[in-house]
Protein backbone atom coordinates (compact mmCIF):
# COMPACT_ATOMS: atom_id res chain seq x y z
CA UNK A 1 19.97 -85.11 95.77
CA UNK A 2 22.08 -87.77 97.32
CA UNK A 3 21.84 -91.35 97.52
CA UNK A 4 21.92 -93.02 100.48
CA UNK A 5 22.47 -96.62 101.65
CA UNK A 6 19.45 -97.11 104.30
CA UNK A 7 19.98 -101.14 105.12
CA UNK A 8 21.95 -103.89 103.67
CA UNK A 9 20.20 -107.56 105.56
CA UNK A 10 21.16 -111.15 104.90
CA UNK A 11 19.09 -112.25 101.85
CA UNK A 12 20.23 -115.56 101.88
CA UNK A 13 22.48 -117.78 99.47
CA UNK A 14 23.34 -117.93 95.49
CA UNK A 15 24.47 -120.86 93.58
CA UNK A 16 24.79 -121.33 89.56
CA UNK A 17 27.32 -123.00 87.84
CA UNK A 18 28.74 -120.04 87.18
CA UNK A 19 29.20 -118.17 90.48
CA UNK A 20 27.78 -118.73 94.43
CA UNK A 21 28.28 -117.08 97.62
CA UNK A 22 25.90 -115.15 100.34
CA UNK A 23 23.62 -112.15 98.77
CA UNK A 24 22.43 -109.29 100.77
CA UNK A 25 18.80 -107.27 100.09
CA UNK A 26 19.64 -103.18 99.85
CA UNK A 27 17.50 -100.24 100.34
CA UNK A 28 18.39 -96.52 99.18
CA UNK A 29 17.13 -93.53 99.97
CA UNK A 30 16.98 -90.22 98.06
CA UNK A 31 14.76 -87.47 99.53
CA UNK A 32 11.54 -89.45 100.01
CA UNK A 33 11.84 -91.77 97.89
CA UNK A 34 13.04 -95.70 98.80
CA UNK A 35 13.85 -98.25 96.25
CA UNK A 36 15.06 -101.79 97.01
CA UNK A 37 16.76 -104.55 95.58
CA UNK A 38 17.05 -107.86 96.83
CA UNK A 39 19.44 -111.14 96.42
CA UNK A 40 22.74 -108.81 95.34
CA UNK A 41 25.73 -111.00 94.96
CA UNK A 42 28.54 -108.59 95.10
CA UNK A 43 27.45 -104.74 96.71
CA UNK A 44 29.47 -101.82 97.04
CA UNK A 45 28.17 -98.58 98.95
CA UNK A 46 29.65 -97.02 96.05
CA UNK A 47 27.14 -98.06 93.60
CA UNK A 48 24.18 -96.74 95.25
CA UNK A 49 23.96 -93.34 93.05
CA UNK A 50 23.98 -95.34 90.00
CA UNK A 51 21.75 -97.98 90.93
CA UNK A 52 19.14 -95.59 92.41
CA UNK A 53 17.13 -94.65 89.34
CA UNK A 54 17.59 -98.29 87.12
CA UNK A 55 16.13 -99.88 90.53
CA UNK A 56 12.95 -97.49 90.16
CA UNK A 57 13.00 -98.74 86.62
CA UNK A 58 12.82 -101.90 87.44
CA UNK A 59 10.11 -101.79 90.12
CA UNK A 60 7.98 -100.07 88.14
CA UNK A 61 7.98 -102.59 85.59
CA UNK A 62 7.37 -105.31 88.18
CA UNK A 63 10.32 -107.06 88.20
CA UNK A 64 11.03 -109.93 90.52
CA UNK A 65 13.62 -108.36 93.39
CA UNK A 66 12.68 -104.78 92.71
CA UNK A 67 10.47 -102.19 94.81
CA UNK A 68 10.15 -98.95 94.89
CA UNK A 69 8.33 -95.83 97.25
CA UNK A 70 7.77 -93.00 95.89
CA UNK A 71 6.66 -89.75 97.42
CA UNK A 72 4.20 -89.03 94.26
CA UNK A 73 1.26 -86.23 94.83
CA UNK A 74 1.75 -85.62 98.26
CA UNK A 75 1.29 -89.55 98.83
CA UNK A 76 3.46 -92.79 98.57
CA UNK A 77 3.21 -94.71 95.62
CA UNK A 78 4.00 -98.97 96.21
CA UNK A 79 6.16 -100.60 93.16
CA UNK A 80 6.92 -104.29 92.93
CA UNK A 81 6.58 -107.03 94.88
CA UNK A 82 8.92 -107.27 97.49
């Protein structure tokens, strides 16, 4: 199933020593399932099919920037924190 790009939003700005610039929050789509990642430096539409299932990952596993919705048992399941 395919991967699609539901929202990119302003998520605000990055600064390190090492790199700085505006960062966006995405959401993607596959079937009924949503996961979300938030403060991305540098996003490509292009990545969303590869990014899909390590941002589930992620969410599950609680961590900071990552949630997920899954369509689990005829219900939605809530991952993260965002």
């Amino acid at each position: 199933m395919k991967v699609k790009v539901v929202s990119v939003e302003d998520a605000g700005y990055y600064k390190s020593e090492y790199a700085s610039g505006s960062t966006v929050k995405v959401a993607l789509q596959r079937g009924k399932d949503f996961a979300t990642c938030d403060s991305i430096l540098i996003w490509e539409e292009e990545y969303a099919e590869d990014c899909f299932d390590e941002w589930v990952a992620c969410a599950i596993d609680s961590e900071e920037g990552y949630s997920a919705m899954l369509f689990e048992n005829d219900n939605y399941t809530f991952y993260g924190a965002n």
